[in-house]
Protein backbone atom coordinates (compact mmCIF):
# COMPACT_ATOMS: atom_id res chain seq x y z
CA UNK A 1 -15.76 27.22 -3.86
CA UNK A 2 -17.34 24.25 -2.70
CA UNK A 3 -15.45 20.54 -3.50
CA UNK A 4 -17.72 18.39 -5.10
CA UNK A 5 -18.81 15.62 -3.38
CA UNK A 6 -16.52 12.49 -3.34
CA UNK A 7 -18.23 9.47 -5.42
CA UNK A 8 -19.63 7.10 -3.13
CA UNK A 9 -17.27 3.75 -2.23
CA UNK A 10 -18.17 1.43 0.04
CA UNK A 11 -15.86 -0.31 2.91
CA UNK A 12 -16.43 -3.38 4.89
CA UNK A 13 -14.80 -3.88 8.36
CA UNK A 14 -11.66 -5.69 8.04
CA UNK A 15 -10.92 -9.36 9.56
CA UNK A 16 -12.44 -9.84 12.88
CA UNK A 17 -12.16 -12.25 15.86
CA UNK A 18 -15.08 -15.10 16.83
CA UNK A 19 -18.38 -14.53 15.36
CA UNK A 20 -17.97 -11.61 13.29
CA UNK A 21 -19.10 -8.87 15.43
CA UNK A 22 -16.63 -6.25 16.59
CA UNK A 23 -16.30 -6.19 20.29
CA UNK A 24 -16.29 -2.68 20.23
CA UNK A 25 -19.00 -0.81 17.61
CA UNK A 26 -18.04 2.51 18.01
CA UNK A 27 -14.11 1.41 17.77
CA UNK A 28 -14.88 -0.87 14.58
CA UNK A 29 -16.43 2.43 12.74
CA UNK A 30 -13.86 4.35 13.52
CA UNK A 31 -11.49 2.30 12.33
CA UNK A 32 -13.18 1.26 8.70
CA UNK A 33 -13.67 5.29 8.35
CA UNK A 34 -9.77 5.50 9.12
CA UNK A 35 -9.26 2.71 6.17
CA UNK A 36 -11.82 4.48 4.39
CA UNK A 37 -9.69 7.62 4.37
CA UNK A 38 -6.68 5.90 3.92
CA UNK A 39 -7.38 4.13 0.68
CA UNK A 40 -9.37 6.99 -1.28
CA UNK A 41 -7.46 8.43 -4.09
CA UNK A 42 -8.25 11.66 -3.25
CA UNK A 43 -8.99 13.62 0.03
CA UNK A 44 -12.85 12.84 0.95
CA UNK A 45 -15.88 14.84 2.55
CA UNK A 46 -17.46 14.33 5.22
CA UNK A 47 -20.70 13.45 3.62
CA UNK A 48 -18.66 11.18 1.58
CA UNK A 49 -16.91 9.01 4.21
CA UNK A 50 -20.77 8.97 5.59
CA UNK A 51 -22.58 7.83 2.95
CA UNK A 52 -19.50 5.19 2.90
CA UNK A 53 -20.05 3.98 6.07
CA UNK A 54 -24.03 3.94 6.44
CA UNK A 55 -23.85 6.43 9.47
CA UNK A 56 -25.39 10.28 10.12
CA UNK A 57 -22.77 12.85 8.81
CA UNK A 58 -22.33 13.96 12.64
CA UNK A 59 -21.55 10.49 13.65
CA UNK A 60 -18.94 10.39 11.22
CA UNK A 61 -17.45 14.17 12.15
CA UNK A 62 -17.21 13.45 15.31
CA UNK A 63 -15.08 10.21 14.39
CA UNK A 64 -13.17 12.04 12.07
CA UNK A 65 -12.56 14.79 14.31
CA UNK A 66 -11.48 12.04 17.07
CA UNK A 67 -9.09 10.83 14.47
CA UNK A 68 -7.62 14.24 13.55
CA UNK A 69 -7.00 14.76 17.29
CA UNK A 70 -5.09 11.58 17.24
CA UNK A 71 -3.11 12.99 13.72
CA UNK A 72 -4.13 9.46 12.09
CA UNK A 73 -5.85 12.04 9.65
CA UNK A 74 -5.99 15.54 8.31
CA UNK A 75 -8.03 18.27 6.21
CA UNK A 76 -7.27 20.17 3.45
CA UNK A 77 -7.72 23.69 2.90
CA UNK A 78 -11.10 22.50 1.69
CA UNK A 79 -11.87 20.34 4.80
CA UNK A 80 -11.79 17.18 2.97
CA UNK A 81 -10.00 14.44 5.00
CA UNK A 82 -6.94 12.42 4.18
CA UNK A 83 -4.49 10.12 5.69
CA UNK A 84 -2.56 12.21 8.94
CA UNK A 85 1.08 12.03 9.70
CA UNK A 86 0.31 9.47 12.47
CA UNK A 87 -0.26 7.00 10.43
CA UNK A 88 3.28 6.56 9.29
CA UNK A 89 4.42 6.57 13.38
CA UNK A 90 2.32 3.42 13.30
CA UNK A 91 3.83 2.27 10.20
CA UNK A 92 7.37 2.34 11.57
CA UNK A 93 7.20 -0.96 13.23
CA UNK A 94 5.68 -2.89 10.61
CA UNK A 95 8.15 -5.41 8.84
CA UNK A 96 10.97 -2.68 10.11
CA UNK A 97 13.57 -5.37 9.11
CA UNK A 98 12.54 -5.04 5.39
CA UNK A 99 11.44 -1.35 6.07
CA UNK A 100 14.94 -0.18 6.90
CA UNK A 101 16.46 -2.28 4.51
CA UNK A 102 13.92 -1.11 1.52
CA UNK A 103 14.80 2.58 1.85
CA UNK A 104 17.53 2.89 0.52
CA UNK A 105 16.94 0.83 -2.69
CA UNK A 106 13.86 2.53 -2.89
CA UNK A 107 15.76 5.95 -3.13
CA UNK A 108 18.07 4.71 -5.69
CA UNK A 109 15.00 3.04 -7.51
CA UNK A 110 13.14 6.22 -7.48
CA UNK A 111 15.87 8.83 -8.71
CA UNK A 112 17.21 6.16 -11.31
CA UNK A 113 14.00 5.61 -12.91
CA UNK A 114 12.45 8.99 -12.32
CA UNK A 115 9.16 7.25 -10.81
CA UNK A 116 7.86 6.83 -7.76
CA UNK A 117 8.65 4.00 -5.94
CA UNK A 118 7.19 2.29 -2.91
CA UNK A 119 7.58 -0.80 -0.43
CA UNK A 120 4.40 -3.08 -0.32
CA UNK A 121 3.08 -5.89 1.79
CA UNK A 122 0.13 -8.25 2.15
CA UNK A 123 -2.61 -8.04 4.89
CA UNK A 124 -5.02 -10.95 4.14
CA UNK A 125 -6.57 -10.06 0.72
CA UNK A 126 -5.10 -6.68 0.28
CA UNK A 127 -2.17 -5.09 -0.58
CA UNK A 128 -0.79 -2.13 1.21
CA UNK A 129 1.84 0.29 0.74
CA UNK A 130 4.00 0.85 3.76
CA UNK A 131 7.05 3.04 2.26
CA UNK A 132 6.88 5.21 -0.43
CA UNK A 133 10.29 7.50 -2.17
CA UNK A 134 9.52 9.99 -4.66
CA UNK A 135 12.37 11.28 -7.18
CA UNK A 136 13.90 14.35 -6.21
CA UNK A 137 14.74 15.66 -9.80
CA UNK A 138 12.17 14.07 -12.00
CA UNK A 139 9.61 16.88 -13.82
CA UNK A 140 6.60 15.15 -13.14
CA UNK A 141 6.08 11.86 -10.96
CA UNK A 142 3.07 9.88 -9.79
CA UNK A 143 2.08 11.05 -6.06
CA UNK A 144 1.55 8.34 -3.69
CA UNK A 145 1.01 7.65 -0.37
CA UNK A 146 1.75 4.82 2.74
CA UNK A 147 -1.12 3.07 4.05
CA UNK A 148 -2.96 2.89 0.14
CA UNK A 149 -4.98 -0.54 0.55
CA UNK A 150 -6.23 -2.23 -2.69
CA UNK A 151 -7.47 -5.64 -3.08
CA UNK A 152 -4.14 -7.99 -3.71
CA UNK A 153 -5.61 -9.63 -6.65
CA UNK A 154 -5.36 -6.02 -8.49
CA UNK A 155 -2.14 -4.09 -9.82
CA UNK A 156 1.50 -4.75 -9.92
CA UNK A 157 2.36 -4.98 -6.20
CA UNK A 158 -0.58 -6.94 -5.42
CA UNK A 159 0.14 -9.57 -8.65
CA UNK A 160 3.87 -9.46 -7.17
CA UNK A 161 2.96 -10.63 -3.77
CA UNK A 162 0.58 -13.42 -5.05
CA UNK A 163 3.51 -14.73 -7.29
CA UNK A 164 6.11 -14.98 -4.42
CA UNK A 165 3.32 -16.81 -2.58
CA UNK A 166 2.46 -20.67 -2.60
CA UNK A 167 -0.76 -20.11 -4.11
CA UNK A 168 -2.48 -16.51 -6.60
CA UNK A 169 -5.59 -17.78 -5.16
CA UNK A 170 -6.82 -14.63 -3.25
CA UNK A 171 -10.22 -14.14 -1.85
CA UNK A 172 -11.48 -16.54 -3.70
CA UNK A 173 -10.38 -15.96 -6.77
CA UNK A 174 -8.26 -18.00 -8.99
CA UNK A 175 -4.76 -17.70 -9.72
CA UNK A 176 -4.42 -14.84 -12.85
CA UNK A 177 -2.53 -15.62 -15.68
CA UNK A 178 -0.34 -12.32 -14.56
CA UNK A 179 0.37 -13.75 -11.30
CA UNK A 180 1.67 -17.30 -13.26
CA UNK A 181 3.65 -14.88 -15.50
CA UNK A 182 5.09 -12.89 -12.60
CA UNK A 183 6.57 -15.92 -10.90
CA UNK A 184 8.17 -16.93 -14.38
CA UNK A 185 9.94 -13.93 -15.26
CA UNK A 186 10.47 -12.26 -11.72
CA UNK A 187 8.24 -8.96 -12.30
CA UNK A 188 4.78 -7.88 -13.04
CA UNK A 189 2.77 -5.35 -14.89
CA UNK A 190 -0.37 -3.87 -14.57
CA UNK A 191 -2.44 -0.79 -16.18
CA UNK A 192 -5.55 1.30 -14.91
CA UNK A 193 -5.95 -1.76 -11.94
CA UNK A 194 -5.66 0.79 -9.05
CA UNK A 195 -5.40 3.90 -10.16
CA UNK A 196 -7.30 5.05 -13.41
CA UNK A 197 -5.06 5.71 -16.05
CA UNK A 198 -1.21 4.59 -14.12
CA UNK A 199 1.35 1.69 -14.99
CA UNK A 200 2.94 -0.34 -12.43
CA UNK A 201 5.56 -2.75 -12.19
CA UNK A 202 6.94 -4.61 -9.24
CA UNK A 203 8.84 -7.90 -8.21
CA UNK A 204 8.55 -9.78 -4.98
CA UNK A 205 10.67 -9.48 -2.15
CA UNK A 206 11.73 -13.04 -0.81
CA UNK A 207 13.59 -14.51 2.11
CA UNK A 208 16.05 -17.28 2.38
CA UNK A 209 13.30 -19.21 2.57
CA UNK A 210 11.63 -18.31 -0.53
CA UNK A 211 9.16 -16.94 1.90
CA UNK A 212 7.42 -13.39 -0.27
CA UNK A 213 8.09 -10.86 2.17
CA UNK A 214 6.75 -7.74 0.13
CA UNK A 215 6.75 -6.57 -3.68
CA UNK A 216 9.10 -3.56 -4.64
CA UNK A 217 7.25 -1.21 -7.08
CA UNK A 218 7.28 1.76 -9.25
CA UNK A 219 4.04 3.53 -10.74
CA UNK A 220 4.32 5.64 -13.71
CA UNK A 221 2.10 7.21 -16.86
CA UNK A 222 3.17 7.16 -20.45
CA UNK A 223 5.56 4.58 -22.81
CA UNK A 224 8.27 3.03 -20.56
CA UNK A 225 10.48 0.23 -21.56
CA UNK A 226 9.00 -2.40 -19.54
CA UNK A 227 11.57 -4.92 -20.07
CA UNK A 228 14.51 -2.92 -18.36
CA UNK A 229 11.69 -1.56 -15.69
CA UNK A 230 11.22 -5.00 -14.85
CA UNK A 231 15.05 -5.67 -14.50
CA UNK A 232 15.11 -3.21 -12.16
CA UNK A 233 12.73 -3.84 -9.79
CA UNK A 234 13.63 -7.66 -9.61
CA UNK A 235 17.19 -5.93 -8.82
CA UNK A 236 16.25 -3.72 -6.26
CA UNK A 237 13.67 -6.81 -4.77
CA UNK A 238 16.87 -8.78 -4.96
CA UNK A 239 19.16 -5.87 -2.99
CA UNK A 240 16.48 -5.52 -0.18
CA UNK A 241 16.42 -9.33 0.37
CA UNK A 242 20.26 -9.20 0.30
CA UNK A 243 20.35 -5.85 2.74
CA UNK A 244 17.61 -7.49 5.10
CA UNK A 245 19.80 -10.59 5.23
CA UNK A 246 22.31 -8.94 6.67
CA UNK A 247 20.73 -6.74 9.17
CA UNK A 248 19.38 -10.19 10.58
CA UNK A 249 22.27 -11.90 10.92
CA UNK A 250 24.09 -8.61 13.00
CA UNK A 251 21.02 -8.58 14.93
CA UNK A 252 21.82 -9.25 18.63
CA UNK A 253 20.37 -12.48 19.56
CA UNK A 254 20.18 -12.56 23.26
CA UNK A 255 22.28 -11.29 26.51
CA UNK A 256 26.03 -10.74 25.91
């Protein structure tokens, strides 16, 4: 059977240095068709990722197939592409203070709640998922995956991040009245934002500092009890600040 096509999404090439152009072309197309991959909600063609990017389907297969080599993606037993294994290696380092420090509470997040629940942080105007614990005896759960980018100005995690920030202005955008309502009551909520049809909630992660860090989050379908969901996440935000906090201070600092 054939997979249908994916729909067509366009990507634009993140940040770059000086005037705008990438020093590299064929390194800067790789690289949006790797975020490409990574942020689709399902596994995408070739054609697809293509018609994405503006460039020839071969183009793009051989990218992809560069990519594969490298594990930073992988095929179905359709051949559609999604994010690889490798990714997460390159994950590892990334904020590994409040990485280590997250799984745990994310585990006990996760099987109290039966939902999945996930680690995000902010990269410019986005919002991307860097750990991700799925309940080991729940019946059903949301599926999720590290490296998911969405625009921080949409869904829980992202609204979460703006509120432990200075300012919810993102990319231009004014501050939302869920961002304003987020930093009052310590957790936010959002519906259909990122993913057509699933609930979120999350709470910032802050330093000593008052410095937003991440967002803790769970994602979910159906009637939850959004009230105690909320007091759960600004617990388990609160429990990876604490945990953090003291894998920084028995940090070596320098030459015995």
């Amino acid at each position: 059977m054939t997979r249908p096509e994916s729909p067509t999404v366009t990507i634009t090439a993140g940040a770059v240095v000086g005037d705008g152009a990438p020093a590299s072309q064929t390194l800067d197309r790789g690289l949006r068709a790797l975020e490409l991959v990574a942020a689709a909600a399902e596994p995408m063609t070739t054609s697809g990722v293509a018609r994405a990017l503006g460039l020839h389907r071969s183009i793009t297969y051989r990218m992809l197939r560069t990519l594969e080599n490298r594990r930073l993606v992988d095929r179905d037993s359709s051949g559609a592409w999604l994010p690889g294994a490798g990714l997460a290696v390159l994950a590892t380092n990334v904020v590994p203070e409040v990485r280590s420090a997250a799984q745990p509470v994310l585990e006990a997040l996760a099987n109290n709640t039966g939902m999945t629940a996930f680690l995000v942080i902010r990269d410019h105007d986005e919002a991307v998922t860097v750990s991700v614990v799925e309940p080991r005896s729940a019946i059903a759960h949301v599926t999720y995956r590290p490296g998911k980018r969405h625009p921080v100005h949409r869904g829980a995690p992202g609204l979460a991040l703006l509120a432990g920030a200075a300012t919810g202005v993102a990319d231009g955008k004014p501050e939302r009245p869920e961002v304003t309502e987020c930093r009052e009551r310590g957790w936010a909520y959002s519906e259909s934002e990122v993913l057509p049809g699933m609930k979120s909630v999350a709470s910032p992660v802050l330093d000593d500092d008052g410095h937003c860090r991440a967002a803790v989050a769970v994602v979910f379908v159906g009637d939850h009890d959004l009230a105690a969901l909320g007091s759960a996440v600004i617990a388990a935000a609160a429990d990876v600040t604490h945990r953090a906090r003291l894998m920084s201070r028995s940090r070596p600092t320098g030459p015995a």
